[in-house]
Protein backbone atom coordinates (compact mmCIF):
# COMPACT_ATOMS: atom_id res chain seq x y z
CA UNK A 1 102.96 140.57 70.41
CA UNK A 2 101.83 140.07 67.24
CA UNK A 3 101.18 136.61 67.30
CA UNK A 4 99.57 136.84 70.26
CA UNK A 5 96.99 139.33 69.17
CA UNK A 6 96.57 137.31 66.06
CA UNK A 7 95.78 134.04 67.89
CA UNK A 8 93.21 136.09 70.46
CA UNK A 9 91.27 137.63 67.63
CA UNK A 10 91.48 134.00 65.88
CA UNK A 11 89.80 132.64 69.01
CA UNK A 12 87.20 135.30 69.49
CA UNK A 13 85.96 134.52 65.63
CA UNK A 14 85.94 130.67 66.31
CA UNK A 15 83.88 131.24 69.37
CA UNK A 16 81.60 132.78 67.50
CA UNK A 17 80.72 130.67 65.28
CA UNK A 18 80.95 127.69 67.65
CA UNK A 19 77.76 129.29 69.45
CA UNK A 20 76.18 131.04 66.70
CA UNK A 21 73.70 127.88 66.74
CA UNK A 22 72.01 129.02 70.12
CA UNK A 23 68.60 129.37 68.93
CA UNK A 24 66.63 130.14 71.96
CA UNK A 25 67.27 131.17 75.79
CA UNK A 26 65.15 131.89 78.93
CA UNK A 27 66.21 132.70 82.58
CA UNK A 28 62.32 133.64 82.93
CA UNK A 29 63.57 137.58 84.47
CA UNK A 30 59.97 138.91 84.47
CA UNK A 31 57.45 140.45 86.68
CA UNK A 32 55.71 137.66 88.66
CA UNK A 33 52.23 136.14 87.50
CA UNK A 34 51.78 134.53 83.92
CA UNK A 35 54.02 133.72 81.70
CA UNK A 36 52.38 135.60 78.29
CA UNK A 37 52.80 137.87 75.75
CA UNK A 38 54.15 140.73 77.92
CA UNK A 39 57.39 138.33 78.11
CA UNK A 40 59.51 138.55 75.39
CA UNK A 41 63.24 136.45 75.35
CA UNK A 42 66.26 138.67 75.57
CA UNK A 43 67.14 139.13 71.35
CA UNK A 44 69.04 137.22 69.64
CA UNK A 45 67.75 134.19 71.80
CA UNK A 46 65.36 134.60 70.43
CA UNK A 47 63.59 138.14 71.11
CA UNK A 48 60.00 136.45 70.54
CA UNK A 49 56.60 136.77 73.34
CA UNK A 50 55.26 134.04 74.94
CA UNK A 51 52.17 132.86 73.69
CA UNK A 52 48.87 133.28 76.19
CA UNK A 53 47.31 130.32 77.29
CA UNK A 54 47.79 129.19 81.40
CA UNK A 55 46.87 130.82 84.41
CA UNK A 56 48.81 128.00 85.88
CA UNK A 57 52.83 128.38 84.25
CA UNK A 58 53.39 131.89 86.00
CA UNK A 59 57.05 133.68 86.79
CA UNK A 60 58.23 132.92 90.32
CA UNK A 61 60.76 134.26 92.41
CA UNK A 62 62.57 131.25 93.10
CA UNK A 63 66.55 130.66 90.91
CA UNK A 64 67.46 127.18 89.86
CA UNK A 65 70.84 126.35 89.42
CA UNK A 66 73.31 123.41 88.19
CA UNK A 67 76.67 122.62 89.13
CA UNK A 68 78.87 125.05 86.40
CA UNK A 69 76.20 125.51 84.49
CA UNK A 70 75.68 129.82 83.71
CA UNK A 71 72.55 130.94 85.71
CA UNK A 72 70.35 132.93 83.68
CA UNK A 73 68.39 134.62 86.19
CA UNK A 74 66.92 134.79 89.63
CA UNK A 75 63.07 134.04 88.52
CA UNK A 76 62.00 130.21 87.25
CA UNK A 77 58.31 129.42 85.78
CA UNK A 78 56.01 127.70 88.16
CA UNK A 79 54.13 125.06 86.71
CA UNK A 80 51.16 124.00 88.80
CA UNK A 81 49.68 121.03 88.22
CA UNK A 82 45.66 119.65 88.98
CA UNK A 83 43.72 122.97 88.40
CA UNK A 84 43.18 123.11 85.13
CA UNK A 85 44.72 121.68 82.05
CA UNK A 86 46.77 124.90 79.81
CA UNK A 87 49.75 125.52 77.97
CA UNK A 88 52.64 128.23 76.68
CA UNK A 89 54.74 128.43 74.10
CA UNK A 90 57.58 130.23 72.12
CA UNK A 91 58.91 130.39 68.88
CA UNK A 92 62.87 130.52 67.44
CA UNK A 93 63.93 129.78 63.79
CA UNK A 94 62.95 126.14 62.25
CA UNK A 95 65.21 123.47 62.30
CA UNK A 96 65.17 120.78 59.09
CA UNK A 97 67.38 118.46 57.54
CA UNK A 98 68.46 114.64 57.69
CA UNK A 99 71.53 114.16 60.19
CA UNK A 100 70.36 117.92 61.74
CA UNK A 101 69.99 117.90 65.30
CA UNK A 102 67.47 120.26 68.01
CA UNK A 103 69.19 120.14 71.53
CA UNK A 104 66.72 121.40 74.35
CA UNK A 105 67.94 121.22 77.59
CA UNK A 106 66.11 122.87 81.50
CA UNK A 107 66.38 122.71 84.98
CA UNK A 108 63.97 121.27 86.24
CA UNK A 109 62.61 120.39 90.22
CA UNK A 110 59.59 118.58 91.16
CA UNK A 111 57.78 119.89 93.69
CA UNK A 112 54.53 117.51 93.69
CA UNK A 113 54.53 114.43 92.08
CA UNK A 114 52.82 113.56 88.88
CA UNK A 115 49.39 111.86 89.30
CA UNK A 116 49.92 110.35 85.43
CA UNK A 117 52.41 109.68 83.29
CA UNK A 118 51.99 112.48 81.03
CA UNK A 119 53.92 115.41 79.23
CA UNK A 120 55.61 118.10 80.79
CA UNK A 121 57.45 120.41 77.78
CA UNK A 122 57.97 119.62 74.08
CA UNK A 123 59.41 120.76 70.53
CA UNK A 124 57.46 121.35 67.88
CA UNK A 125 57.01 122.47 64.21
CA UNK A 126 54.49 125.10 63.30
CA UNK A 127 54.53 126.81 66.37
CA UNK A 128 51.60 124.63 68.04
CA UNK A 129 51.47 124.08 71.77
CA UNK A 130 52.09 121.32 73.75
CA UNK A 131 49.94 118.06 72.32
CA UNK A 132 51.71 114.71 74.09
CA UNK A 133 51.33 111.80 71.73
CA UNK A 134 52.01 113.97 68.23
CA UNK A 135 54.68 116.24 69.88
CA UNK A 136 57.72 115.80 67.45
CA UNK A 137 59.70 115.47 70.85
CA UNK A 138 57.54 115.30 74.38
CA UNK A 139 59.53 115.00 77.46
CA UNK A 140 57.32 112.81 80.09
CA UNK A 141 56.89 112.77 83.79
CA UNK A 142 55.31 110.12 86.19
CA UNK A 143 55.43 108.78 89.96
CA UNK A 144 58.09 106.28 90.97
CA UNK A 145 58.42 105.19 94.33
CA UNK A 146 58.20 108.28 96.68
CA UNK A 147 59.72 110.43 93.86
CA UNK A 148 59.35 110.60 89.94
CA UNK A 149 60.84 109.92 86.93
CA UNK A 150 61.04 111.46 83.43
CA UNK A 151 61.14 110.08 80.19
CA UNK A 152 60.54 111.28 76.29
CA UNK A 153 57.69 110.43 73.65
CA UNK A 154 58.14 110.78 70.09
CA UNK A 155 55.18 111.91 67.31
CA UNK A 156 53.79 108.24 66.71
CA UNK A 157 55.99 106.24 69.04
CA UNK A 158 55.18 104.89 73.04
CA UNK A 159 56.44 106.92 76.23
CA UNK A 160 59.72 105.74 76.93
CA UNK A 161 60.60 106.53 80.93
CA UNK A 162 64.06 106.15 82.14
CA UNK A 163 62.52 104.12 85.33
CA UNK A 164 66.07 103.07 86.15
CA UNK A 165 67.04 107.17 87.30
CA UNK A 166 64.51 107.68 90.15
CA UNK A 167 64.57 111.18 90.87
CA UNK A 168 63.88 113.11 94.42
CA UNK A 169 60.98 115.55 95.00
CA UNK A 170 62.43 119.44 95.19
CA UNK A 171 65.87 118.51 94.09
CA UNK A 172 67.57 120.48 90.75
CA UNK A 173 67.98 118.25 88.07
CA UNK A 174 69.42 119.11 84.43
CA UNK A 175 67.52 117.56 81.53
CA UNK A 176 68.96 117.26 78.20
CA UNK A 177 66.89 116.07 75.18
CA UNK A 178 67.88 115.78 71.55
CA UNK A 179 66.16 114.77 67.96
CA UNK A 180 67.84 114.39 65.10
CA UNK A 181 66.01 114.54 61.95
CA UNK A 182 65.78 111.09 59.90
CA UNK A 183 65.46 110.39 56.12
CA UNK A 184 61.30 110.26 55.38
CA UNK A 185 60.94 112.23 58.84
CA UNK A 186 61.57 109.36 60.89
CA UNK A 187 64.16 110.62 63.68
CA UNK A 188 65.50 110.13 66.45
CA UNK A 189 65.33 111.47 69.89
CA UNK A 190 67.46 110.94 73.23
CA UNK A 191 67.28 111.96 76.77
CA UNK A 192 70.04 112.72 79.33
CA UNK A 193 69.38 113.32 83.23
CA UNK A 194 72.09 115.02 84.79
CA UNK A 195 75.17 115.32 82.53
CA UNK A 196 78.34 117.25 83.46
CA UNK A 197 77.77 120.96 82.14
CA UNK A 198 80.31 121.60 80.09
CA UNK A 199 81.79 118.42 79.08
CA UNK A 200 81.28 116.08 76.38
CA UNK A 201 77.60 114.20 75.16
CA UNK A 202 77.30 111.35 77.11
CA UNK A 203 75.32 108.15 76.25
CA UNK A 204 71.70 108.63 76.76
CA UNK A 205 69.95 107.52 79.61
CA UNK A 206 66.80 106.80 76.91
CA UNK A 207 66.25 106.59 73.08
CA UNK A 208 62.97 106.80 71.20
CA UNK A 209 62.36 106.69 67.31
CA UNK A 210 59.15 108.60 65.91
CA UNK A 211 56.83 106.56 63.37
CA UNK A 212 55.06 109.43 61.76
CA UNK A 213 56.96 112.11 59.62
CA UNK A 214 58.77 115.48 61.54
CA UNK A 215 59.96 117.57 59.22
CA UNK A 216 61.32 120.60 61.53
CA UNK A 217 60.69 121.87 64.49
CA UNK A 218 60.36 126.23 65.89
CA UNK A 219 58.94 126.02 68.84
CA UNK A 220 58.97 125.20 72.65
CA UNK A 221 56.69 124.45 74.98
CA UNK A 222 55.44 123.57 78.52
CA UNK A 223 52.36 122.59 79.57
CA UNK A 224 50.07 122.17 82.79
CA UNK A 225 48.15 119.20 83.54
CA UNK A 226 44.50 118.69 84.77
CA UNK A 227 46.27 115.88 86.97
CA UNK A 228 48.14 116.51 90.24
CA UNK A 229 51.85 117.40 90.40
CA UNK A 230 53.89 120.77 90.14
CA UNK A 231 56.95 121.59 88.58
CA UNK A 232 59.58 124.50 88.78
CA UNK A 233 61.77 125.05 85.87
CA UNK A 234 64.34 127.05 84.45
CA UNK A 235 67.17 128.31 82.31
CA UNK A 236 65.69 126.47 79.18
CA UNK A 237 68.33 126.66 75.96
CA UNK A 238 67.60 125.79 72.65
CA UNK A 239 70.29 125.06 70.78
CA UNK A 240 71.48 123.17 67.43
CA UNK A 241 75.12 121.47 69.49
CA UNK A 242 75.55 119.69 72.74
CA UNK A 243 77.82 122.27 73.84
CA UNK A 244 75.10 125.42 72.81
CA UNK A 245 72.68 123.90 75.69
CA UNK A 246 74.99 122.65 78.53
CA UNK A 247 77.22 126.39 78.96
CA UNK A 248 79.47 126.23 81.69
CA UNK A 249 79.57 129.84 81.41
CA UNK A 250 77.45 132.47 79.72
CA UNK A 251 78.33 133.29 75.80
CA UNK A 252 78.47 136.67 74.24
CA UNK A 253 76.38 137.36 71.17
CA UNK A 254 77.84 136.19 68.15
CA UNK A 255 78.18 139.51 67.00
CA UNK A 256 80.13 140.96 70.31
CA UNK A 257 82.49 138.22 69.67
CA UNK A 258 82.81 138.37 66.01
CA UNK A 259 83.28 142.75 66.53
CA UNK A 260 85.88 141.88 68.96
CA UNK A 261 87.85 139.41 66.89
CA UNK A 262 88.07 141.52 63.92
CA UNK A 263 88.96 144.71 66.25
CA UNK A 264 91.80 142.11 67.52
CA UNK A 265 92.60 141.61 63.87
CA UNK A 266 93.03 145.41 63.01
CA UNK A 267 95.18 146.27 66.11
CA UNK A 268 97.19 143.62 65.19
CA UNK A 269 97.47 145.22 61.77
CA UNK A 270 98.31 148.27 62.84
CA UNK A 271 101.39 147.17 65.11
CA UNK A 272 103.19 145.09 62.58
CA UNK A 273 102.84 148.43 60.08
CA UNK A 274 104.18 150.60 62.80
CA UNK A 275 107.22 148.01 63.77
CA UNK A 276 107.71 147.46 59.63
């Protein structure tokens, strides 16, 4: 018995830390109409507002889900397109280093496709909106055939789109993107379309380099265009591992697992002293 405890209580602490990189989560579980200042993430995920800014990215009573990936919530953001151009953000602690890495990953469905091949959401440093061809890391929709197809841009570089993965109008999709910070702030950044929740990081379906200097990044954003095209989206994790962004299940807080594992740790304690 007292192994076992001990090994529980040993796994409750290394779960802990194994997700104490989650930086930012959003199952969008507010009132409907704009997304704004009134909506504040669940704490420790990172218990900031919403910046103001679009009329156009409001709360909608629709739930996106993935294939064993943990559903946040029943409400998603609407994003509608070719009204006028707007964008929202939100802030979580900034991200530096060489070799560091930023996962962002979102459901996503397109409901209307994109007139232009333009930006959809972003990560940024110094909590600035949405701004396409400086974005440290811009992921990029356009038209392809009868569907659409998505892509990333990095601060500097040219739209790369991953024309090879058409993708169907009002069908879920999870999108995975990563940067890694380079030496001289010259990273890299890769997109995924439709990986496994759960499993291991897969090869990217895209790559991009940036060619002027990213430092860190705190911020996420999305962003509606002047252009036709609309976009539903959801669940949106920020995270600083593959596994942080892709759950197959929904974490505890760090701390509820770290309490629990050192709870574990003191029963266990107190059953060897009353067998000794």
């Amino acid at each position: 018995m007292f192994g076992k405890l001990i090994a529980v209580a040993a796994g409750c602490l290394v779960l802990q830390n194994a997700h104490a990189t989650l930086l930012f989560s959003d199952g969008f579980n507010y009132a409907a109409g704009g997304l704004n200042a009134s909506d504040v993430t669940t704490s420790p995920y990172s218990g900031n507002a919403w910046s103001s800014g679009s009329s156009h990215i409001t709360v909608a009573a629709n739930d996106l889900t993935y294939a064993n990936m943990a559903d946040l919530g029943s409400n998603c953001v609407q994003d509608t397109w070719g009204v006028a151009a707007g964008s929202v953000y939100n802030t979580y602690t900034a991200q530096s280093g060489v070799g560091n890495s930023v996962y962002y990953s979102f459901l996503v469905q397109c409901t209307a496709a994109p007139a232009a091949n333009t930006y959809l959401t972003s990560l940024n440093p110094g909590t600035s909106a949405p701004n396409g061809s400086s974005d440290a890391l811009a992921v990029y929709v356009n038209t392809l055939g009868s569907g659409w197809e998505v892509g990333l841009r990095t601060d500097g570089a040219s739209t790369v789109l991953a024309s090879a993965t058409p993708l169907t109008l009002n069908t879920t999709y999870l999108i995975v993107a990563e940067y890694t910070f380079g030496a001289s702030g010259l990273g890299t950044a890769n997109l995924f379309i439709d990986p496994t929740a759960g499993a291991g990081q897969p090869t990217a379906n895209v790559t991009a380099n940036n060619t002027t200097s990213v430092t860190s990044i705190d911020d996420v954003g999305l962003k509606a265009q002047s252009s036709a095209g609309g976009f539903l989206l959801d669940n949106v994790l920020v995270g600083t591992t593959w596994a942080d962004v892709t759950m197959a299940t929904v974490v505890p807080e760090p701390s509820t697992l770290a309490l629990a594992g050192l709870g574990l740790l003191g029963l266990a304690a107190r059953f060897r002293r009353a067998r000794g």
